[in-house]
PDB file of N, CA and C in Angstrom:
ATOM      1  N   UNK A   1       0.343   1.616 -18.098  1.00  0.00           N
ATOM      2  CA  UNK A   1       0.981   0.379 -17.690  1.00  0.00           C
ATOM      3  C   UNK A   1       1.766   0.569 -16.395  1.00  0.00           C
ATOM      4  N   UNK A   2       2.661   1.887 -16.217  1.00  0.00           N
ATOM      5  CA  UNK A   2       2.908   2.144 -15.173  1.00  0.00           C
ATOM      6  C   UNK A   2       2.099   2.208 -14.026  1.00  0.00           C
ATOM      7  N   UNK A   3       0.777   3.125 -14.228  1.00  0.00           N
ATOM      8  CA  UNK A   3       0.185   2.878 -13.348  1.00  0.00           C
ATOM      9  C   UNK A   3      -0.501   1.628 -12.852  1.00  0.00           C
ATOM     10  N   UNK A   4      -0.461   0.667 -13.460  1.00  0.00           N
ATOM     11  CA  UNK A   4      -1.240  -0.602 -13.415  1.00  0.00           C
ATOM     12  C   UNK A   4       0.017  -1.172 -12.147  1.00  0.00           C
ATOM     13  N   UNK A   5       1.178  -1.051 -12.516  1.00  0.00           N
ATOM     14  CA  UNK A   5       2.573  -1.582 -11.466  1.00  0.00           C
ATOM     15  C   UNK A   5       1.839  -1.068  -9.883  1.00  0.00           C
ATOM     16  N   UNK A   6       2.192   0.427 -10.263  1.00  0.00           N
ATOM     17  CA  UNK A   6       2.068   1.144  -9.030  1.00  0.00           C
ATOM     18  C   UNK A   6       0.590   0.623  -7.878  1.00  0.00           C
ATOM     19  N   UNK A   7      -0.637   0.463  -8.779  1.00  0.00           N
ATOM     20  CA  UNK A   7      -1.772  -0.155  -8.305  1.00  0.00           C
ATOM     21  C   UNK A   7      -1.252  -1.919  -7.819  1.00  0.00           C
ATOM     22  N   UNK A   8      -0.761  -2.574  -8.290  1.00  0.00           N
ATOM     23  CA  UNK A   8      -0.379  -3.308  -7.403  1.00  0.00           C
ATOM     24  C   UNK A   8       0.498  -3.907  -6.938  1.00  0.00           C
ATOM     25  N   UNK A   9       1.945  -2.724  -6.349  1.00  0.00           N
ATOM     26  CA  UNK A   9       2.593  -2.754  -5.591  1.00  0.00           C
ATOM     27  C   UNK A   9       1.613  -2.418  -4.226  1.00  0.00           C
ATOM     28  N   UNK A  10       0.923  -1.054  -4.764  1.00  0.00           N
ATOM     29  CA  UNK A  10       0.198  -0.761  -3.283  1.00  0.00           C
ATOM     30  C   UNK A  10      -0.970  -1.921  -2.668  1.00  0.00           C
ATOM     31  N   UNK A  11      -1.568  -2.858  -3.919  1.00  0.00           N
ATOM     32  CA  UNK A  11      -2.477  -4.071  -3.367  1.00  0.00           C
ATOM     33  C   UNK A  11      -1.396  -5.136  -2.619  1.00  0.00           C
ATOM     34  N   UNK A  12      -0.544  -5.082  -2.919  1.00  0.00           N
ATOM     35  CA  UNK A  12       0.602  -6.450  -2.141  1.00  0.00           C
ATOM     36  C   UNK A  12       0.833  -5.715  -0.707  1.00  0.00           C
ATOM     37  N   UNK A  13       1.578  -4.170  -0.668  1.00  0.00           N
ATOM     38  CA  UNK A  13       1.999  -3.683   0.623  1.00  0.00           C
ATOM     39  C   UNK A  13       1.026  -3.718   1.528  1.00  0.00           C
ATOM     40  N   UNK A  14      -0.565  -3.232   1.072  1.00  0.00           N
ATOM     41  CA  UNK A  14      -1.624  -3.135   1.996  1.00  0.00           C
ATOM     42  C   UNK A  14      -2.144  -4.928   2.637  1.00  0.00           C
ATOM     43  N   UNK A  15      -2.296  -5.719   1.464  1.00  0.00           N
ATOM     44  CA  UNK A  15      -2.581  -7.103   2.084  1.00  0.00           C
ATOM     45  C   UNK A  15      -1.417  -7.698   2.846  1.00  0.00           C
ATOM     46  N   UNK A  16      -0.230  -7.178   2.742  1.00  0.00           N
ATOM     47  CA  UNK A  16       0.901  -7.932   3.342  1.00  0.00           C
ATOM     48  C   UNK A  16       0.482  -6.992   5.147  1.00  0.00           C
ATOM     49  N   UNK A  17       0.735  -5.778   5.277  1.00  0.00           N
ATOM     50  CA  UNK A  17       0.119  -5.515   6.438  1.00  0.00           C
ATOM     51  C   UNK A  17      -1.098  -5.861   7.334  1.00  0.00           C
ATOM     52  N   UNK A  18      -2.264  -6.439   6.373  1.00  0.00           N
ATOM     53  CA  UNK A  18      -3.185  -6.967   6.677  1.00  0.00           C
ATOM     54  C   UNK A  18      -2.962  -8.355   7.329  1.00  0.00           C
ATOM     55  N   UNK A  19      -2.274  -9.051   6.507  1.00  0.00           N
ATOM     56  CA  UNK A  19      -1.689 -10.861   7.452  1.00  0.00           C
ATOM     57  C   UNK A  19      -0.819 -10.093   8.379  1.00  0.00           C
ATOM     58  N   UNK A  20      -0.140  -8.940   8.509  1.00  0.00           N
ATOM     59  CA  UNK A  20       0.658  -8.827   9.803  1.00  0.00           C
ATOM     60  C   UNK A  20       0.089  -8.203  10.566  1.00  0.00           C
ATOM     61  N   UNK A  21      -0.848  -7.832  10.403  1.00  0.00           N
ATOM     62  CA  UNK A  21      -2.320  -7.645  11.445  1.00  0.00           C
ATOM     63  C   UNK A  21      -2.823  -8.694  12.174  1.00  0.00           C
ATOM     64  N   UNK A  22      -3.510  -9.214  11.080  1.00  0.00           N
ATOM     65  CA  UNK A  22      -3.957 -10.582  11.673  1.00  0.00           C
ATOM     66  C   UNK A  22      -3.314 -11.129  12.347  1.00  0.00           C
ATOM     67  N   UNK A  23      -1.658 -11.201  12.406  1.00  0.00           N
ATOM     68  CA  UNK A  23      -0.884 -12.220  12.798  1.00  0.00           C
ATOM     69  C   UNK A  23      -0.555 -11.682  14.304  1.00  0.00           C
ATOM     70  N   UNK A  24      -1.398 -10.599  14.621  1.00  0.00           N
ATOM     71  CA  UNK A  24      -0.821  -9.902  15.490  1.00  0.00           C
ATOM     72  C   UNK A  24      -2.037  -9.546  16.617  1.00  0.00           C
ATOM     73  N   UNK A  25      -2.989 -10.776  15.651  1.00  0.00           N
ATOM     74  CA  UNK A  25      -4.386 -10.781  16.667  1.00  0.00           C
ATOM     75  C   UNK A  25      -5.215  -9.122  16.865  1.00  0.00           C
ATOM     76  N   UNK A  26      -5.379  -8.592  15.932  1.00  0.00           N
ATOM     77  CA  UNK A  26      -5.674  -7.199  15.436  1.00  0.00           C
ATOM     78  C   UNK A  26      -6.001  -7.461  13.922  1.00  0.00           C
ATOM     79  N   UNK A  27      -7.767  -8.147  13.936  1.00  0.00           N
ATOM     80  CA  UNK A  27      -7.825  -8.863  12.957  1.00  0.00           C
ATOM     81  C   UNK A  27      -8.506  -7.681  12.115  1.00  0.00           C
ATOM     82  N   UNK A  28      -9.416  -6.541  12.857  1.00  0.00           N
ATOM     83  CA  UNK A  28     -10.196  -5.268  12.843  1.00  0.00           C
ATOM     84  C   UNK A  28      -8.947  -4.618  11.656  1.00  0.00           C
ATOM     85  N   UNK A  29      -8.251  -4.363  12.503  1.00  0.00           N
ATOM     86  CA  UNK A  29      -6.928  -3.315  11.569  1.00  0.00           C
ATOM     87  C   UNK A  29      -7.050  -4.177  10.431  1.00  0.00           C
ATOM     88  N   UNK A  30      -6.563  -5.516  10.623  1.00  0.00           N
ATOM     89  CA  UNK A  30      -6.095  -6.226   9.174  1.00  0.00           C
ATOM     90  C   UNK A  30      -7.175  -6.210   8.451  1.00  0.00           C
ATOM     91  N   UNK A  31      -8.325  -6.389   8.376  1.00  0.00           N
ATOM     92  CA  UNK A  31      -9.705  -6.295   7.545  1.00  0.00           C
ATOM     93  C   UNK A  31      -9.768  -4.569   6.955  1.00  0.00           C
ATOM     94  N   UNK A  32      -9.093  -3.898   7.967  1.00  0.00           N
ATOM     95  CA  UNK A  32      -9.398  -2.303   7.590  1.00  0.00           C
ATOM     96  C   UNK A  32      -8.543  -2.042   6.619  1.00  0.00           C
ATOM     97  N   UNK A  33      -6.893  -3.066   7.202  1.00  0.00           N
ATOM     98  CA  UNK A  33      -5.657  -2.485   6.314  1.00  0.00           C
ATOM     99  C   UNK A  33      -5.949  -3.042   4.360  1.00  0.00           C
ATOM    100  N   UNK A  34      -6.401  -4.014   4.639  1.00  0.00           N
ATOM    101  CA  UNK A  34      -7.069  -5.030   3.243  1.00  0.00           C
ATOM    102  C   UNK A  34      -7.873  -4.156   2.223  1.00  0.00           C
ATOM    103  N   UNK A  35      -8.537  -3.699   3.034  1.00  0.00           N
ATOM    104  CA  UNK A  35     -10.116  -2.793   2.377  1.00  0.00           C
ATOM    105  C   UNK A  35      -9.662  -1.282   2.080  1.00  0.00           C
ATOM    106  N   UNK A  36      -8.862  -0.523   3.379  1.00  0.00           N
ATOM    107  CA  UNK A  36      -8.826   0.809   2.961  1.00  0.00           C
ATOM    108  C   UNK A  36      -7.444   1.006   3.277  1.00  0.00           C
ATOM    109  N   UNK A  37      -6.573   1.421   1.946  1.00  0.00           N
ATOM    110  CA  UNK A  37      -5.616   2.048   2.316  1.00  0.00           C
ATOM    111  C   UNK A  37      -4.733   3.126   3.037  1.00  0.00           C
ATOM    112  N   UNK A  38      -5.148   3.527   3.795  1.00  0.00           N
ATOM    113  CA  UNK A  38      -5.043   4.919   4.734  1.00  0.00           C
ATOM    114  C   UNK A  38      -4.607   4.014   6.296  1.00  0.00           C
ATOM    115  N   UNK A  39      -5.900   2.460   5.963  1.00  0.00           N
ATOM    116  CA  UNK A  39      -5.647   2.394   7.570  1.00  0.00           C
ATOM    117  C   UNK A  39      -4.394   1.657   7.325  1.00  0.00           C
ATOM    118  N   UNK A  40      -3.837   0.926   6.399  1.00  0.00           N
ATOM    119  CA  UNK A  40      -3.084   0.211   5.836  1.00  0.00           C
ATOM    120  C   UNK A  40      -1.876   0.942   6.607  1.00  0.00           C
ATOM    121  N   UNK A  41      -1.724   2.461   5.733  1.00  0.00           N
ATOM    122  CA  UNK A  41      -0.577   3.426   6.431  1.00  0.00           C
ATOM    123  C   UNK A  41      -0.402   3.356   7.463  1.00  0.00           C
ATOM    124  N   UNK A  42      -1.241   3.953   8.523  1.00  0.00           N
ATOM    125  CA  UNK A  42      -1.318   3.989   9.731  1.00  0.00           C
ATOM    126  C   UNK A  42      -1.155   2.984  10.736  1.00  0.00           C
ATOM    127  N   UNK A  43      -1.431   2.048  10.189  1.00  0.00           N
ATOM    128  CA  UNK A  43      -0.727   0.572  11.128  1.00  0.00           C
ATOM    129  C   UNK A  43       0.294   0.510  10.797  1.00  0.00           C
ATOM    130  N   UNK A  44       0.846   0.665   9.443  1.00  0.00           N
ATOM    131  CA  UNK A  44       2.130   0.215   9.114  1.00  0.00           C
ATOM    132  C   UNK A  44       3.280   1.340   9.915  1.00  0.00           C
ATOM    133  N   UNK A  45       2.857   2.704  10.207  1.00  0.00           N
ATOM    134  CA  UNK A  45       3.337   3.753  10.868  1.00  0.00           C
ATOM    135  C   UNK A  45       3.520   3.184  12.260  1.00  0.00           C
ATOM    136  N   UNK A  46       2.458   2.741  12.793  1.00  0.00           N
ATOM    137  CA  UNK A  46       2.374   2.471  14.070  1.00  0.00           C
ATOM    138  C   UNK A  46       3.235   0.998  14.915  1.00  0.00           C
ATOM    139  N   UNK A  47       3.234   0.338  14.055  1.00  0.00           N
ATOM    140  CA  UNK A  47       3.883  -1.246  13.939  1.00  0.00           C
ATOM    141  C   UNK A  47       5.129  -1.081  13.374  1.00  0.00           C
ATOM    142  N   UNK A  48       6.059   0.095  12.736  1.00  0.00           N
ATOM    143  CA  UNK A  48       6.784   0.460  11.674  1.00  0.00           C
ATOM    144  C   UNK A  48       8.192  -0.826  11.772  1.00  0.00           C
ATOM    145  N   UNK A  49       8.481  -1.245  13.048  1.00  0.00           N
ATOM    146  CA  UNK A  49       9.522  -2.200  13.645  1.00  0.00           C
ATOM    147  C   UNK A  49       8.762  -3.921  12.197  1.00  0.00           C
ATOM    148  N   UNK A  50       7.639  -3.913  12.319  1.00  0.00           N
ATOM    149  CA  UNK A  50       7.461  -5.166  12.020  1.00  0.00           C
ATOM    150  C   UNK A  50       6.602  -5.216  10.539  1.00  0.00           C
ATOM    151  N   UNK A  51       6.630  -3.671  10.073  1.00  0.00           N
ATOM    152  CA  UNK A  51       5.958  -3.807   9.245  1.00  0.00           C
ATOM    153  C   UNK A  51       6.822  -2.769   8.181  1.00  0.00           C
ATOM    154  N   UNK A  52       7.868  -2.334   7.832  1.00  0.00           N
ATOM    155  CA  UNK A  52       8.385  -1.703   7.377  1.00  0.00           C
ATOM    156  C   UNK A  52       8.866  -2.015   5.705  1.00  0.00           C
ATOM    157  N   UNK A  53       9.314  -3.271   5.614  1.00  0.00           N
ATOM    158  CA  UNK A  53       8.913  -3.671   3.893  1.00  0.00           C
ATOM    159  C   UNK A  53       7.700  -3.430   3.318  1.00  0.00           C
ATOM    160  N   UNK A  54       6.882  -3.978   3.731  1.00  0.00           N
ATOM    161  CA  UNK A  54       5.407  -3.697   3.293  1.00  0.00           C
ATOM    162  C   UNK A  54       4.749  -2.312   3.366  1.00  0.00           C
ATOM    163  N   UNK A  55       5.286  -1.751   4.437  1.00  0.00           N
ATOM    164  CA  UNK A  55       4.940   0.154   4.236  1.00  0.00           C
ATOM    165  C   UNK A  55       6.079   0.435   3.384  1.00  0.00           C
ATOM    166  N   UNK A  56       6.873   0.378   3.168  1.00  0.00           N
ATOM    167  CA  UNK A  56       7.546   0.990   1.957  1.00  0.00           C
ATOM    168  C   UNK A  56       6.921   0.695   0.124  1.00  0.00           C
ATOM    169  N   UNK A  57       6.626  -0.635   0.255  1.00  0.00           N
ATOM    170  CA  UNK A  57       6.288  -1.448  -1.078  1.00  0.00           C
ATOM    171  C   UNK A  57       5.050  -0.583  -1.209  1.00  0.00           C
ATOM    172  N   UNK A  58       4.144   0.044  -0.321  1.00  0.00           N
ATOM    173  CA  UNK A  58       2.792   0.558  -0.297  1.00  0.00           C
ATOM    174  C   UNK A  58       3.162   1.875  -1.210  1.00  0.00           C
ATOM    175  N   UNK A  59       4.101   2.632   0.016  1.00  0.00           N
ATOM    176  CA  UNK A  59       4.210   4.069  -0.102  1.00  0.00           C
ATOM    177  C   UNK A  59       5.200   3.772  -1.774  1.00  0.00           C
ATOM    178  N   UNK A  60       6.162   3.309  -1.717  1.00  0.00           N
ATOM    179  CA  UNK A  60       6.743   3.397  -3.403  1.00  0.00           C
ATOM    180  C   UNK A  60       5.691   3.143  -4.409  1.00  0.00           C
ATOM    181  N   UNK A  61       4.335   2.207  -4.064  1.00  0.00           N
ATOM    182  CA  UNK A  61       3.416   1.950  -5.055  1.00  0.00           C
ATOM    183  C   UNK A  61       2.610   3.168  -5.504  1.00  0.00           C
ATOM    184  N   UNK A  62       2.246   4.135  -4.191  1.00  0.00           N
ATOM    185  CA  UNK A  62       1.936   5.332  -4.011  1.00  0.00           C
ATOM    186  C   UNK A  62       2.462   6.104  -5.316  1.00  0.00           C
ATOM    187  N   UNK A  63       3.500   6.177  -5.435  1.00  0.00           N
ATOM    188  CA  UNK A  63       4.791   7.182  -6.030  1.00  0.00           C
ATOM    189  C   UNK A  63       4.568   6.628  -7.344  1.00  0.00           C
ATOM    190  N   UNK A  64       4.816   5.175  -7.693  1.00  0.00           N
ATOM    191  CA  UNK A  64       4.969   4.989  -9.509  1.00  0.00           C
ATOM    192  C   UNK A  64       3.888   5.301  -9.643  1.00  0.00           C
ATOM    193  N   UNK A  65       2.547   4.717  -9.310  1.00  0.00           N
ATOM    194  CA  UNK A  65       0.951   5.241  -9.581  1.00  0.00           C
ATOM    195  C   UNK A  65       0.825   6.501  -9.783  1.00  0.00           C
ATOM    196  N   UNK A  66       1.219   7.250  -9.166  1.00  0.00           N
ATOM    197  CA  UNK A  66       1.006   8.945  -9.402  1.00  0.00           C
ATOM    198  C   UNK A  66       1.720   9.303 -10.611  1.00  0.00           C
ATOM    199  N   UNK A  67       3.392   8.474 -10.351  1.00  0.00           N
ATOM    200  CA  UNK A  67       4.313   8.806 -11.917  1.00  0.00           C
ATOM    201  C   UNK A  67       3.509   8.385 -13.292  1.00  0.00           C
ATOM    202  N   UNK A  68       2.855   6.940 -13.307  1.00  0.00           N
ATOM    203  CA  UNK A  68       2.399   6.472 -14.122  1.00  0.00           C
ATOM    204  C   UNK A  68       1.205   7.356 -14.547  1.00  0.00           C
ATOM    205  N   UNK A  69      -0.094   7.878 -13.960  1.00  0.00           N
ATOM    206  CA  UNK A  69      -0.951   8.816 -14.273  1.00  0.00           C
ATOM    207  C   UNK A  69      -0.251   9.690 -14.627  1.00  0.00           C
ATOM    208  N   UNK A  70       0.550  11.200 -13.955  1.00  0.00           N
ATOM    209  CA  UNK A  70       1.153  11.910 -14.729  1.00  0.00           C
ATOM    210  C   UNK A  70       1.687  11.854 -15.948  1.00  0.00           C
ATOM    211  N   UNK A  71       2.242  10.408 -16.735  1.00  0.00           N
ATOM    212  CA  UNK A  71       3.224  10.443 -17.215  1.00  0.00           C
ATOM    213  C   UNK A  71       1.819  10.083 -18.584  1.00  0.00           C
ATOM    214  N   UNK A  72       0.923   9.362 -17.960  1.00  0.00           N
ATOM    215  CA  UNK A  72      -0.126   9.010 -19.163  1.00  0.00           C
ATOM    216  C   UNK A  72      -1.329  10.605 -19.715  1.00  0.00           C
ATOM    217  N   UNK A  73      -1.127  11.500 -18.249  1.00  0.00           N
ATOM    218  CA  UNK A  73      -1.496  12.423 -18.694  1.00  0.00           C
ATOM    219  C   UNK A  73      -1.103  13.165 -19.314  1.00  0.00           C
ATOM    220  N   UNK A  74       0.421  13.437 -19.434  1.00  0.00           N
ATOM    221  CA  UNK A  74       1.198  14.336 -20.221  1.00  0.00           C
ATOM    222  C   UNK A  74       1.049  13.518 -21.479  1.00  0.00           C
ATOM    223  N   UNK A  75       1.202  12.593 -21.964  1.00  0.00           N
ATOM    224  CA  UNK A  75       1.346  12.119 -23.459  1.00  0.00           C
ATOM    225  C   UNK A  75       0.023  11.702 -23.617  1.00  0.00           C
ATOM    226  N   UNK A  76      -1.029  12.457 -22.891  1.00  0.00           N
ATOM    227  CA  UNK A  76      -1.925  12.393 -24.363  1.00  0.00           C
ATOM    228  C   UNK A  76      -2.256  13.778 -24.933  1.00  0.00           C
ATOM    229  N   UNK A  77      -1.832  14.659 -24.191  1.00  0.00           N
ATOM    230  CA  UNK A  77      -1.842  16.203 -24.740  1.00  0.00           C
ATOM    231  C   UNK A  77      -1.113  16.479 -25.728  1.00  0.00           C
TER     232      UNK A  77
END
């Protein structure tokens, strides 16, 4: 269940960079940031002034997702 959070905190941070792509007439990035998360990062790195909620909401989604798997992997052993 945790991980289900973490999966989409990181679907909101990546599409929210994607409209601030688009919005930024860098429609390529925003289609890339939408589809693959990596490019998602990397714009959000690069733009960091205008895109910095949404790279955080990504990268924290990053973090519970990993907590949430770990935490589902330890309790089923």
């Amino acid at each position: 269940m945790i991980a289900l959070l973490g999966t989409l905190m990181i679907a909101a941070g990546a599409i929210w960079i994607g409209v601030i792509a688009i919005q930024n007439d860098e429609v390529i990035w925003g289609v890339a940031s939408i589809v693959c998360g990596i490019a998602a990062i990397i714009y959000g790195v690069q733009n960091f002034e205008q895109s910095k909620i949404p790279l955080s909401l990504l990268i924290l989604g990053i973090g519970v997702e990993i907590a949430g798997r770990l935490m589902n992997l330890v309790t089923r052993y």
